[in-house]
N, C-alpha and C. Protein backbone atom coordinates (compact mmCIF):
# COMPACT_ATOMS: atom_id res chain seq x y z
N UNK A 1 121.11 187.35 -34.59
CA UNK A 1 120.82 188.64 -35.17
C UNK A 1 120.80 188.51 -36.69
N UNK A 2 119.74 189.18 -37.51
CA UNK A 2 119.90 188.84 -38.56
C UNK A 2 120.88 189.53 -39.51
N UNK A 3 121.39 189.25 -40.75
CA UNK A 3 122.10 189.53 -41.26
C UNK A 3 122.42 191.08 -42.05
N UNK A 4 120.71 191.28 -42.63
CA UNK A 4 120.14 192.64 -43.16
C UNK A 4 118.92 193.09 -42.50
N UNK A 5 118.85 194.03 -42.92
CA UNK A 5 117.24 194.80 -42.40
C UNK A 5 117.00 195.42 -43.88
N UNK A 6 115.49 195.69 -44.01
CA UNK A 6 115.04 196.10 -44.97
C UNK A 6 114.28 196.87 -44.53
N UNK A 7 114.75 198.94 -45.04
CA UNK A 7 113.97 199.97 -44.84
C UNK A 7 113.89 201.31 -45.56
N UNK A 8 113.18 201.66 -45.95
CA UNK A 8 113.14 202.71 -47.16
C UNK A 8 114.32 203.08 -47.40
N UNK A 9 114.91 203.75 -48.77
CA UNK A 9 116.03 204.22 -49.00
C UNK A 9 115.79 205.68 -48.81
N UNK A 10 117.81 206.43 -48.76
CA UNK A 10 117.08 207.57 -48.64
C UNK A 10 117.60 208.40 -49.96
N UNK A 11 117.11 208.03 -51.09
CA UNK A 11 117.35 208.37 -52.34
C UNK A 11 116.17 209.30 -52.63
N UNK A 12 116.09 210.24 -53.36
CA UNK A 12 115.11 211.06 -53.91
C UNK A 12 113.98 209.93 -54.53
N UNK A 13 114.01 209.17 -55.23
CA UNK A 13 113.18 208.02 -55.43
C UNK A 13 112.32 207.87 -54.57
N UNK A 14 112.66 207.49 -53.38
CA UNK A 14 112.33 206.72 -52.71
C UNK A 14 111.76 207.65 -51.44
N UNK A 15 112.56 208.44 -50.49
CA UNK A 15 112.74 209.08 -49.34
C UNK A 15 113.25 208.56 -48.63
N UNK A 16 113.43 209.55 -46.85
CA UNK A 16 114.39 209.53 -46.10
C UNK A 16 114.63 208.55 -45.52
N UNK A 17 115.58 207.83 -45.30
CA UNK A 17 116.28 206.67 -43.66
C UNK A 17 117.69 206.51 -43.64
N UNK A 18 118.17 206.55 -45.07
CA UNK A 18 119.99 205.77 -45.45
C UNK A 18 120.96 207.15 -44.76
N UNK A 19 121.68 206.06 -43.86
CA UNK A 19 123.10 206.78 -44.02
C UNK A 19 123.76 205.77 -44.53
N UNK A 20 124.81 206.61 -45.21
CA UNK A 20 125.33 206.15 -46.34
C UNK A 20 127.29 205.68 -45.56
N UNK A 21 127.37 204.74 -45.49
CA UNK A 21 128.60 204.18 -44.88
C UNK A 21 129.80 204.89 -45.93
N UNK A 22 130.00 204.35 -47.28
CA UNK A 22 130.71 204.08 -48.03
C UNK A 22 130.87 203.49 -49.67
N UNK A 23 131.13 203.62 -50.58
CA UNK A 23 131.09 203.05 -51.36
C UNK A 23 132.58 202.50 -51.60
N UNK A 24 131.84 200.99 -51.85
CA UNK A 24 133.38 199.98 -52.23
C UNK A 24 133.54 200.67 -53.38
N UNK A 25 135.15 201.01 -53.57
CA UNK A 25 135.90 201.26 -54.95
C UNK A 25 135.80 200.47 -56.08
N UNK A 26 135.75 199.42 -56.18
CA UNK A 26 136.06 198.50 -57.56
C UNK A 26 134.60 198.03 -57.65
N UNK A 27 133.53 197.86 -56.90
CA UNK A 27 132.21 197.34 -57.25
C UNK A 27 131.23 198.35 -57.65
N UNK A 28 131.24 199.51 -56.94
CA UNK A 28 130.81 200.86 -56.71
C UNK A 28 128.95 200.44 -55.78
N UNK A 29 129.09 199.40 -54.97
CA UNK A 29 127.77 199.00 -54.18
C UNK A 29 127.98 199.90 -52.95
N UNK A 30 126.89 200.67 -52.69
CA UNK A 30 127.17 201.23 -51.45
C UNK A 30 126.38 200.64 -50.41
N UNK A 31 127.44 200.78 -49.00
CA UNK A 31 127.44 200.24 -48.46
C UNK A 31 126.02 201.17 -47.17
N UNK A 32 125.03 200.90 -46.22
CA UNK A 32 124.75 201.57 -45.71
C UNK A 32 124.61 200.76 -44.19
N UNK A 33 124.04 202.00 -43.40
CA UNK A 33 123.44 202.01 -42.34
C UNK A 33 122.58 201.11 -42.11
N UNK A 34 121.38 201.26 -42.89
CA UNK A 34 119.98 200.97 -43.33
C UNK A 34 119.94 200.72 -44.77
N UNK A 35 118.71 199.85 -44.98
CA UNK A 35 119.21 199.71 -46.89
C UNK A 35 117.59 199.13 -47.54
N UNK A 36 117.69 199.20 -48.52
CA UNK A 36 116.74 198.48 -49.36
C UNK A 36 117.41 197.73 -50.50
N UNK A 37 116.99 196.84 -50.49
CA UNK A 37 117.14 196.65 -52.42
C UNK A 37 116.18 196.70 -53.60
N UNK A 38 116.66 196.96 -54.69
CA UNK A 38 116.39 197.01 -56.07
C UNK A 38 116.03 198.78 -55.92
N UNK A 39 116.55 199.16 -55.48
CA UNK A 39 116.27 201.24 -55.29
C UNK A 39 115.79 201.84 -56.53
N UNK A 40 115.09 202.69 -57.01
CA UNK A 40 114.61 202.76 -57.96
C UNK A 40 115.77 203.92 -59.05
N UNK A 41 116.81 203.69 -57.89
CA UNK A 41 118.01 205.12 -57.98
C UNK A 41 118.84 204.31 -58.70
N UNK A 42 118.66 202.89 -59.02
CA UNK A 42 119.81 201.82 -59.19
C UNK A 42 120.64 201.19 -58.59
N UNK A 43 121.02 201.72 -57.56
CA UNK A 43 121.80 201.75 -56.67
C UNK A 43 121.60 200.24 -55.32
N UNK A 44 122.39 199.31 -55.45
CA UNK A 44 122.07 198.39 -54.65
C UNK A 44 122.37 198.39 -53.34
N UNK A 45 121.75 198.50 -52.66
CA UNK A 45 121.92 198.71 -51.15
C UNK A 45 121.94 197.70 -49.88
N UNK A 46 122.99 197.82 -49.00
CA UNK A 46 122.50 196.44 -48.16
C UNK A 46 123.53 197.07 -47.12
N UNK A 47 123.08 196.75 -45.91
CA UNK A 47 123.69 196.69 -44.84
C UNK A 47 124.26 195.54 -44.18
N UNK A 48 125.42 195.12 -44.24
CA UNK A 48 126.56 194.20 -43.65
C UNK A 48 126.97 194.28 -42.69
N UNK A 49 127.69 193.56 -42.43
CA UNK A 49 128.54 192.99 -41.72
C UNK A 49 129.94 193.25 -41.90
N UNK A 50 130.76 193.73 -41.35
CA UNK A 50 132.49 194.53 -41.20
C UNK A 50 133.22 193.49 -42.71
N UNK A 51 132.91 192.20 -42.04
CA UNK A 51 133.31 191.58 -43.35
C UNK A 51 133.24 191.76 -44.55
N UNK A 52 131.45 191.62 -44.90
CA UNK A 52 131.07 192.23 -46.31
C UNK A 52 131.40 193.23 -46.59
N UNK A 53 131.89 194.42 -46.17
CA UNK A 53 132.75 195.62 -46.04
C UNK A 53 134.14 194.97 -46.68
N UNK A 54 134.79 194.41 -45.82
CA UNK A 54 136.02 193.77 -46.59
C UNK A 54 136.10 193.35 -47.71
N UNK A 55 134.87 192.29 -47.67
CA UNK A 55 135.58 191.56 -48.96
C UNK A 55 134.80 192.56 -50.64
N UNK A 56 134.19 193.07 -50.22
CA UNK A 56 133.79 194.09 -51.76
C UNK A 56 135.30 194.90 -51.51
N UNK A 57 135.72 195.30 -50.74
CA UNK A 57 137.10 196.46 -50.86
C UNK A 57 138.24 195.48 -51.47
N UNK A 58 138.66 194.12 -51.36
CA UNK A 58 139.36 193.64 -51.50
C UNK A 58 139.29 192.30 -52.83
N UNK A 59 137.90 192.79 -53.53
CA UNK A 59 136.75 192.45 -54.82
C UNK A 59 137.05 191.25 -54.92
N UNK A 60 136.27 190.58 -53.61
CA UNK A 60 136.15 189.12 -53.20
C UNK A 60 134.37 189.03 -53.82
N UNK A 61 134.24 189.46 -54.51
CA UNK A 61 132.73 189.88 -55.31
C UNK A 61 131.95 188.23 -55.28
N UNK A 62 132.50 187.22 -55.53
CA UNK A 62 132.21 186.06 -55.44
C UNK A 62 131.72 185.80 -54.29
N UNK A 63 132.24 185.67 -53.47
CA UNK A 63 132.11 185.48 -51.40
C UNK A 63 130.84 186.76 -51.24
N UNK A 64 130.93 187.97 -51.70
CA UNK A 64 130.15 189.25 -51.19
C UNK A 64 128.63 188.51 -51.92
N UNK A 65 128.70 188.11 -53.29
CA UNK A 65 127.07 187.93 -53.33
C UNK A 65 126.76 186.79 -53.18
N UNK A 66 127.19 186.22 -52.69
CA UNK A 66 126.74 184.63 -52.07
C UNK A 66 125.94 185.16 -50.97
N UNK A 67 126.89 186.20 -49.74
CA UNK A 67 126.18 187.16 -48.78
C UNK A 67 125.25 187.55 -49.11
N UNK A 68 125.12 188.71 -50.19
CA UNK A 68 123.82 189.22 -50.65
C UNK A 68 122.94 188.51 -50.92
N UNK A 69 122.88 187.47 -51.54
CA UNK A 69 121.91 186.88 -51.71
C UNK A 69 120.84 186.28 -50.39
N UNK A 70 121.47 186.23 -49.49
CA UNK A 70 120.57 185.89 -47.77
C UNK A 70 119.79 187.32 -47.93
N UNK A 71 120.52 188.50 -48.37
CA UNK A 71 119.37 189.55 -48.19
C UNK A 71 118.49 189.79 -48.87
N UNK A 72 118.20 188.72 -49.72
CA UNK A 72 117.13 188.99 -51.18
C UNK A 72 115.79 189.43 -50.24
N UNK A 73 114.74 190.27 -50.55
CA UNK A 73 113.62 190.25 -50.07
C UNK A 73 112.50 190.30 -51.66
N UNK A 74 111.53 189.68 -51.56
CA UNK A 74 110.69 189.95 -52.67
C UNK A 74 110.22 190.63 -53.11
N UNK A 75 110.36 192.04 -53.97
CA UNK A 75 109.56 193.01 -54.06
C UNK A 75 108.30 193.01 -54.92
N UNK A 76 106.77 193.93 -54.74
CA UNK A 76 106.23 194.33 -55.66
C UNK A 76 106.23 195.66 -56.02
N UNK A 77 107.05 195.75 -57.85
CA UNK A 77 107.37 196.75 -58.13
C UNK A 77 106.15 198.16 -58.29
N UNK A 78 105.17 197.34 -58.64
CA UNK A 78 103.94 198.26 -58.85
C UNK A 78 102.95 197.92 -57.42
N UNK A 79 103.42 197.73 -55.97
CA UNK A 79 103.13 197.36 -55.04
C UNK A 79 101.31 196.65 -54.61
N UNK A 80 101.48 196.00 -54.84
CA UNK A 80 100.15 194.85 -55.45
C UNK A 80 100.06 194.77 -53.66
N UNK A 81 100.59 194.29 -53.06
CA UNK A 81 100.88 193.83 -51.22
C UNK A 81 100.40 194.70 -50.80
N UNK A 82 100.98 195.53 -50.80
CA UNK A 82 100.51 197.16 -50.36
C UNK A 82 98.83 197.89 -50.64
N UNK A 83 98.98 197.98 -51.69
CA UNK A 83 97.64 198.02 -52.18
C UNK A 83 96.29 197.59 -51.53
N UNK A 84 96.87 196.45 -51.72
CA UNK A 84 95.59 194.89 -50.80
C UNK A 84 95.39 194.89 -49.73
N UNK A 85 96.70 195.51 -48.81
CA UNK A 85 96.84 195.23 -47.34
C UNK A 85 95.88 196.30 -46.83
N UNK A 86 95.05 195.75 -45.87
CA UNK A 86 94.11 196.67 -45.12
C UNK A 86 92.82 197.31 -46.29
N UNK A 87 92.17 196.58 -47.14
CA UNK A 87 91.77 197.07 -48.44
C UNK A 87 91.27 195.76 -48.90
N UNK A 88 90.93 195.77 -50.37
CA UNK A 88 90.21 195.17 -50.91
C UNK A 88 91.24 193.90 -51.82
N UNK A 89 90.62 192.71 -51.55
CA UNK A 89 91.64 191.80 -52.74
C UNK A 89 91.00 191.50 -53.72
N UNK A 90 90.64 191.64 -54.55
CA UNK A 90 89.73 191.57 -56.23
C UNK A 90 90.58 190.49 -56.96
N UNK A 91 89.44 189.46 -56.79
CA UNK A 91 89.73 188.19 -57.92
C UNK A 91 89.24 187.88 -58.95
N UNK A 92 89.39 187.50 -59.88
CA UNK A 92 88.68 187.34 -61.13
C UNK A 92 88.30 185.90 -61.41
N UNK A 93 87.48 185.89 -61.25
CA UNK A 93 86.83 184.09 -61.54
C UNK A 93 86.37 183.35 -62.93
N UNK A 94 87.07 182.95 -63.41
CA UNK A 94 87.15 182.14 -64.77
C UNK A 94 85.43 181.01 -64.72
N UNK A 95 85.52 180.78 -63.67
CA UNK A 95 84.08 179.80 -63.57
C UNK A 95 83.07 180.22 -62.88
N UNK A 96 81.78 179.78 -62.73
CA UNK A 96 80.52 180.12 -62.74
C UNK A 96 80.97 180.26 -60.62
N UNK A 97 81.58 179.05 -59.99
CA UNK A 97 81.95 180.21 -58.55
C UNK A 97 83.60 179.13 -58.18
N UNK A 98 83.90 180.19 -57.66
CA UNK A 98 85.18 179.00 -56.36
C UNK A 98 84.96 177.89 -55.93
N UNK A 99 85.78 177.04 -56.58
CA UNK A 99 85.84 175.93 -55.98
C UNK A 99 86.38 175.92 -54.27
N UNK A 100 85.72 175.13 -53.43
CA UNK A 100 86.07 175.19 -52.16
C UNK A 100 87.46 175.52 -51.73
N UNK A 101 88.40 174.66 -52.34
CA UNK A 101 89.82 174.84 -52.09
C UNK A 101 90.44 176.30 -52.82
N UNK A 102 90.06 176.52 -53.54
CA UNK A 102 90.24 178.26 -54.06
C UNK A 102 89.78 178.92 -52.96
N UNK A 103 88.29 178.86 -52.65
CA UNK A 103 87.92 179.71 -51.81
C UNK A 103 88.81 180.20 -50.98
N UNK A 104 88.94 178.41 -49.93
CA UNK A 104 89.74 178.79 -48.78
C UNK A 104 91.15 179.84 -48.95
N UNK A 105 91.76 179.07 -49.91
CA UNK A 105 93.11 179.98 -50.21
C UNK A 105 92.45 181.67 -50.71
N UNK A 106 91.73 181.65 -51.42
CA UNK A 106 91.66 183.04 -51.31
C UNK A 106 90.96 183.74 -49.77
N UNK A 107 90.79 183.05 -49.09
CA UNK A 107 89.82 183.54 -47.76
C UNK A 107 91.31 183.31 -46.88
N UNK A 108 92.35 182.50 -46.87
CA UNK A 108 94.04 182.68 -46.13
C UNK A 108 94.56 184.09 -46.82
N UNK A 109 94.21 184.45 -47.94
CA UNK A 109 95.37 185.34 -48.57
C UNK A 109 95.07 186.73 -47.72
N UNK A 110 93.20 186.76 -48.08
CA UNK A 110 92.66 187.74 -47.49
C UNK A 110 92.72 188.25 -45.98
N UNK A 111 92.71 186.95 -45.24
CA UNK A 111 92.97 187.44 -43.71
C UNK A 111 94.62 187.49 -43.76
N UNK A 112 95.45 186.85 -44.29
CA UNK A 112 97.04 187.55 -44.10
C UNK A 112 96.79 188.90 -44.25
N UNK A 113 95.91 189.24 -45.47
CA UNK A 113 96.40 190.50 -45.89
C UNK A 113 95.27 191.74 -44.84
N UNK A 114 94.72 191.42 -44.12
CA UNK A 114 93.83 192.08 -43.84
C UNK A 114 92.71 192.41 -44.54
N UNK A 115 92.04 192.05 -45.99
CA UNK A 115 91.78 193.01 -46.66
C UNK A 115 90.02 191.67 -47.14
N UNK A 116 89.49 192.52 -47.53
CA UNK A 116 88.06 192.01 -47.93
C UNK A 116 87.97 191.37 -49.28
N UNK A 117 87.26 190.01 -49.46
CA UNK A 117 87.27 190.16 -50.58
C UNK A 117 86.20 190.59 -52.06
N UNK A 118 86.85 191.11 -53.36
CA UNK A 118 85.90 191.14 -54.08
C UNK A 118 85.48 190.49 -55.63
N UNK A 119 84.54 189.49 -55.74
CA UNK A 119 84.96 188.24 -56.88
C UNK A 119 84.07 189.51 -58.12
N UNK A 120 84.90 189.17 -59.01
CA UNK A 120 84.18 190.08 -60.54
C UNK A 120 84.46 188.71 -61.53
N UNK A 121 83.26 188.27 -62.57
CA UNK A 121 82.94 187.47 -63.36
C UNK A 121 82.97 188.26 -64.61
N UNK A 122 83.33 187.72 -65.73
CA UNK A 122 83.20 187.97 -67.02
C UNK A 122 83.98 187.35 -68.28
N UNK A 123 84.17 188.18 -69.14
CA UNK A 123 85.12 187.62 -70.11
C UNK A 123 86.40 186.99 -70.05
N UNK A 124 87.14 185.72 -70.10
CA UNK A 124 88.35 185.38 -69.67
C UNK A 124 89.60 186.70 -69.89
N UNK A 125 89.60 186.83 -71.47
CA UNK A 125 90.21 187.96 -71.65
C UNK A 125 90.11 189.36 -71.57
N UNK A 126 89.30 189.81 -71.04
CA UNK A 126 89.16 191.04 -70.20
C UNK A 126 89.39 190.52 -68.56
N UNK A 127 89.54 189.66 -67.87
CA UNK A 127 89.31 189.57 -66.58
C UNK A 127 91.25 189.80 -67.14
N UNK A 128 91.57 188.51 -67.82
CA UNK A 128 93.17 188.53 -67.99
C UNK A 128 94.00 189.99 -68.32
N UNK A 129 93.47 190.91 -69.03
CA UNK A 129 93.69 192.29 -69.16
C UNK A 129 93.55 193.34 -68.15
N UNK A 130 92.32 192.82 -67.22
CA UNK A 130 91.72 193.72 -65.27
C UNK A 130 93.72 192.99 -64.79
N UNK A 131 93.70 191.67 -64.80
CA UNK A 131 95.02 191.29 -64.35
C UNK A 131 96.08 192.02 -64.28
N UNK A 132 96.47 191.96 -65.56
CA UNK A 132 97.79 192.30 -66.60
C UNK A 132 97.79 194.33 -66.06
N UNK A 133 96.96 195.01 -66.29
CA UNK A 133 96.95 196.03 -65.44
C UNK A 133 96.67 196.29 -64.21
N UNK A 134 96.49 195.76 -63.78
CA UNK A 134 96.61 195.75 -62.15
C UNK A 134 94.87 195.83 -61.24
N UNK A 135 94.07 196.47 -61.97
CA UNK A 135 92.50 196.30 -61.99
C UNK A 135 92.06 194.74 -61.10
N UNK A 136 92.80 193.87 -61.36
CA UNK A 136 92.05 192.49 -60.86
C UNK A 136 93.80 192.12 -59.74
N UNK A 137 93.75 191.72 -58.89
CA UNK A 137 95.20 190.68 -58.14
C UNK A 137 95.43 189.54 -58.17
N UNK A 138 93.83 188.77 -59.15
CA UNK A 138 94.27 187.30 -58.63
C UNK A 138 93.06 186.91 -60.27
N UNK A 139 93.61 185.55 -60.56
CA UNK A 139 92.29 185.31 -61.34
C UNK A 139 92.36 183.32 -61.07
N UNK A 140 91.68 183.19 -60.54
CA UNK A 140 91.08 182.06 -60.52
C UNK A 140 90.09 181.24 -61.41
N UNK A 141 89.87 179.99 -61.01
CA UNK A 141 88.28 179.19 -61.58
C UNK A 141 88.87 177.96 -62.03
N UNK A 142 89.80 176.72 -61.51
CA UNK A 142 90.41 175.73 -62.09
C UNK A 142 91.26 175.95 -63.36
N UNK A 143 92.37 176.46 -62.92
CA UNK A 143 93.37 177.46 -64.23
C UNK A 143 94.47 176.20 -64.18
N UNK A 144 94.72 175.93 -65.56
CA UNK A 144 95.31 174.43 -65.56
C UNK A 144 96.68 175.73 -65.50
N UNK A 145 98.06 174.58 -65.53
CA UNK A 145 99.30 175.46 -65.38
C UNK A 145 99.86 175.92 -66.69
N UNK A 146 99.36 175.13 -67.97
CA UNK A 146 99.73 175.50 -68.93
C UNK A 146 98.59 175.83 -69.98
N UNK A 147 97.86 177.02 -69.47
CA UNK A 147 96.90 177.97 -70.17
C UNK A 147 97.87 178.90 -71.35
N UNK A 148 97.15 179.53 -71.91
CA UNK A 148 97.91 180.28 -72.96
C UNK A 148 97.80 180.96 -72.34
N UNK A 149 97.80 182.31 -70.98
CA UNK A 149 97.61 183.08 -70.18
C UNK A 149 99.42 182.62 -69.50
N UNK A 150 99.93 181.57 -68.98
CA UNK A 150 101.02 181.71 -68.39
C UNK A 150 102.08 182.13 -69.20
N UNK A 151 101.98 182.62 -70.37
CA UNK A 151 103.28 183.21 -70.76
C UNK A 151 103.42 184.78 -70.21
N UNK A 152 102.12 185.65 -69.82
CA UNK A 152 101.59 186.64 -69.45
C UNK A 152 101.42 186.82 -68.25
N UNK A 153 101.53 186.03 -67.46
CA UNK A 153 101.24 185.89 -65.47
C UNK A 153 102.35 185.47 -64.74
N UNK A 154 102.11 185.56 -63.14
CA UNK A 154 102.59 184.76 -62.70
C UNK A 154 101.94 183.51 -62.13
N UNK A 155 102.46 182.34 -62.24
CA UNK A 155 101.51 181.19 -61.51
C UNK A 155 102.37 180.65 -60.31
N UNK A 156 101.05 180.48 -59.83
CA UNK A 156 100.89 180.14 -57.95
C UNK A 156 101.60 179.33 -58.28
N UNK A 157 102.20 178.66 -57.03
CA UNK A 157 102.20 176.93 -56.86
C UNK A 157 101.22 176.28 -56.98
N UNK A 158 100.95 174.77 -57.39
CA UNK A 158 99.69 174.38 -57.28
C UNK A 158 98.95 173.59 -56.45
N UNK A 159 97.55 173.83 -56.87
CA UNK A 159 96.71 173.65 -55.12
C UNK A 159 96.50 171.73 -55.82
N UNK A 160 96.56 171.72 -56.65
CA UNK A 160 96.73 170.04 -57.62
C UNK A 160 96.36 169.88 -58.65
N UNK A 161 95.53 168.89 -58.60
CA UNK A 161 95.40 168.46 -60.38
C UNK A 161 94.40 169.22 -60.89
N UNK A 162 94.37 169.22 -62.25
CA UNK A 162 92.68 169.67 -63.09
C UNK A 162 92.99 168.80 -64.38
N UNK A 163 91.82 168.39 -65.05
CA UNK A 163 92.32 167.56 -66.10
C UNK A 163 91.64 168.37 -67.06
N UNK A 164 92.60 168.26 -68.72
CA UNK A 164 92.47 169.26 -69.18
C UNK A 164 92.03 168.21 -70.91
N UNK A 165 92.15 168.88 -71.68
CA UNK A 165 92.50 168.24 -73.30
C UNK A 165 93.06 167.27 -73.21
N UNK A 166 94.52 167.86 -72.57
CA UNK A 166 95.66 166.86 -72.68
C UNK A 166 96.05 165.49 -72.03
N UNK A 167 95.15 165.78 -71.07
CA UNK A 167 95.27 164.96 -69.77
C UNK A 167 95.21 165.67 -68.19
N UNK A 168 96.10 166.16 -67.78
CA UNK A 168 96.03 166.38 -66.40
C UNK A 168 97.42 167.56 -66.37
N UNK A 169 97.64 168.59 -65.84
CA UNK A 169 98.02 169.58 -65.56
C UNK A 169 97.61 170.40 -64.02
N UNK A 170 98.87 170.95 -63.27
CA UNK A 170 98.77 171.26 -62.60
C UNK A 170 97.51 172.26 -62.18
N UNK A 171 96.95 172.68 -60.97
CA UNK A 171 95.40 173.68 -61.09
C UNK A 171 96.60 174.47 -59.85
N UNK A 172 96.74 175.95 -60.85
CA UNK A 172 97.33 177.37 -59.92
C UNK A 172 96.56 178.38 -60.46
N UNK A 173 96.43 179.59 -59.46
CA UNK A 173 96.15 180.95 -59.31
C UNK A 173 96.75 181.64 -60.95
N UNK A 174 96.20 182.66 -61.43
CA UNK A 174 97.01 183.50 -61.90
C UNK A 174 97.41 185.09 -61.73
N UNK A 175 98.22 185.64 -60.99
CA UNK A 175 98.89 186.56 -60.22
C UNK A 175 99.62 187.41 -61.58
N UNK A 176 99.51 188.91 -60.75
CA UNK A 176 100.05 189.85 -62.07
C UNK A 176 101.84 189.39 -61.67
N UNK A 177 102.59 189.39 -62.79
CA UNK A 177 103.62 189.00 -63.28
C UNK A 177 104.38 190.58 -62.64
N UNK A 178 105.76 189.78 -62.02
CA UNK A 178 106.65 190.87 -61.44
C UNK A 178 106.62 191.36 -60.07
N UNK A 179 105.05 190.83 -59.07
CA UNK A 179 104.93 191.08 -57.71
C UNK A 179 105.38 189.93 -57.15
N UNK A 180 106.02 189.83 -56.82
CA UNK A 180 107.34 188.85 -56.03
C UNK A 180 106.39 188.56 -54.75
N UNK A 181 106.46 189.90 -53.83
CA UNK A 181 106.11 189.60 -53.12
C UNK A 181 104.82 189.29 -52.63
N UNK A 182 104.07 189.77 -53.31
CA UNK A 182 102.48 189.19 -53.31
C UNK A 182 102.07 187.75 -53.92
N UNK A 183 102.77 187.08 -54.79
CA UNK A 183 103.29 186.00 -55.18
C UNK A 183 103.69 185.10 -53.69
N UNK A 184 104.43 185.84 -52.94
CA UNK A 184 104.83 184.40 -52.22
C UNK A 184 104.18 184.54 -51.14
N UNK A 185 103.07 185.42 -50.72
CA UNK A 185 102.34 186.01 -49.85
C UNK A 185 100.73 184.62 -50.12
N UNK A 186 100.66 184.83 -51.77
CA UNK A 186 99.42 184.07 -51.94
C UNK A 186 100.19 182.33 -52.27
N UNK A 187 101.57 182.49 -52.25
CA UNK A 187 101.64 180.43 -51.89
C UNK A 187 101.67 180.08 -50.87
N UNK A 188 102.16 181.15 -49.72
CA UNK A 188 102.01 180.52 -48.24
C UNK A 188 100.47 180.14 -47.78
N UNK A 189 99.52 181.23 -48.72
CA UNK A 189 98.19 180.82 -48.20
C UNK A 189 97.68 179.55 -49.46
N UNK A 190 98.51 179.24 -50.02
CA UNK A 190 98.21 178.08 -50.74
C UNK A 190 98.89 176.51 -49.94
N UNK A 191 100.31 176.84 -49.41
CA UNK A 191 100.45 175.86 -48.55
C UNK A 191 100.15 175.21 -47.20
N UNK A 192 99.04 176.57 -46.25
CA UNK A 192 98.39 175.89 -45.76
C UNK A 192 96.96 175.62 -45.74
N UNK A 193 96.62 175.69 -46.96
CA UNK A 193 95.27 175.40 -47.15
C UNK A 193 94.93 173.85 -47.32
N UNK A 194 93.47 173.45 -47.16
CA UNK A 194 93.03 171.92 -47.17
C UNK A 194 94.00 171.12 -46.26
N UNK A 195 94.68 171.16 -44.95
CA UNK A 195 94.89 170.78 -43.99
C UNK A 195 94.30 170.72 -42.72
């Protein structure tokens, strides 16, 4: 059985599901029924185990987030996953088209996600700005790992090499910065691609 479940909170933020167990005294984490994390209420939420109950009451806080941490789930705060799912995935292509191995990974991301895809070409830094606001989900075209763009993104894992100025640098995706979970949504379709 697993340890947590992850399901809407029932904070004004958010809406209805939490009953609310308890709050430990000395940590002030409440404890629930049902839970989410990162609540937009502040409020960290997780559903335990009698133990994890104990040891926050008895501010074994050390032992309790070692626990918590099994319940990490990835969030996207400005829900990028969501968005995409059942819908459209809009990539931005740095080069004249997809390289095969892009393709594929963007053609895995798209059937995980259900969603169609749509390639838009243009200016690097306007495609990087469609990114950065949420307008574009993905920007592709042989993106070495250390572009002046990764201080601003998030980057994939990489699908391998590209050789650059310098020599040779990793070739990853660039993903809007802060969607966790759409992030690890598009490396699974990076790790089984070209197999």
């Amino acid at each position: 059985m697993p340890f947590c479940r992850f399901v809407p909170c029932s904070c004004k933020a958010i809406g209805p599901g939490v009953e609310i167990w308890n709050q430990a005294p000395r940590t002030g984490l409440v404890l629930c029924h049902r839970a989410t994390v990162g609540c937009i209420c502040g409020r960290l939420k997780v559903r335990g185990l009698a133990l994890l109950k104990r040891m926050l009451q008895r501010g074994l806080t050390g032992a309790a987030l070692v626990a918590l941490a099994a319940c990490y789930v990835p969030a996207d705060p400005e829900g990028t996953t969501e968005d995409v799912t059942g819908s459209t995935l809009r990539v931005g292509l740095l080069t004249p088209e997809l390289d095969p191995l892009e393709d594929e990974v963007v053609a895995r991301l798209a059937g995980a996600l259900q969603a169609e895809v749509e390639v838009v070409t243009g200016d690097p830094h306007q495609l990087f700005d469609q990114l950065t606001h949420g307008a574009l989900h993905i920007l592709a075209g042989q993106i070495p790992s250390d572009t002046p763009f990764a201080d601003h993104a998030a980057l994939s894992d990489p699908l391998g090499v590209v050789m650059t100025y310098d020599g040779e640098a990793d070739w990853v995706l660039l993903l809007r910065r802060g969607e966790n979970r759409f992030l690890v949504t598009a490396n699974r379709a990076i790790k089984g691609a070209g197999r």
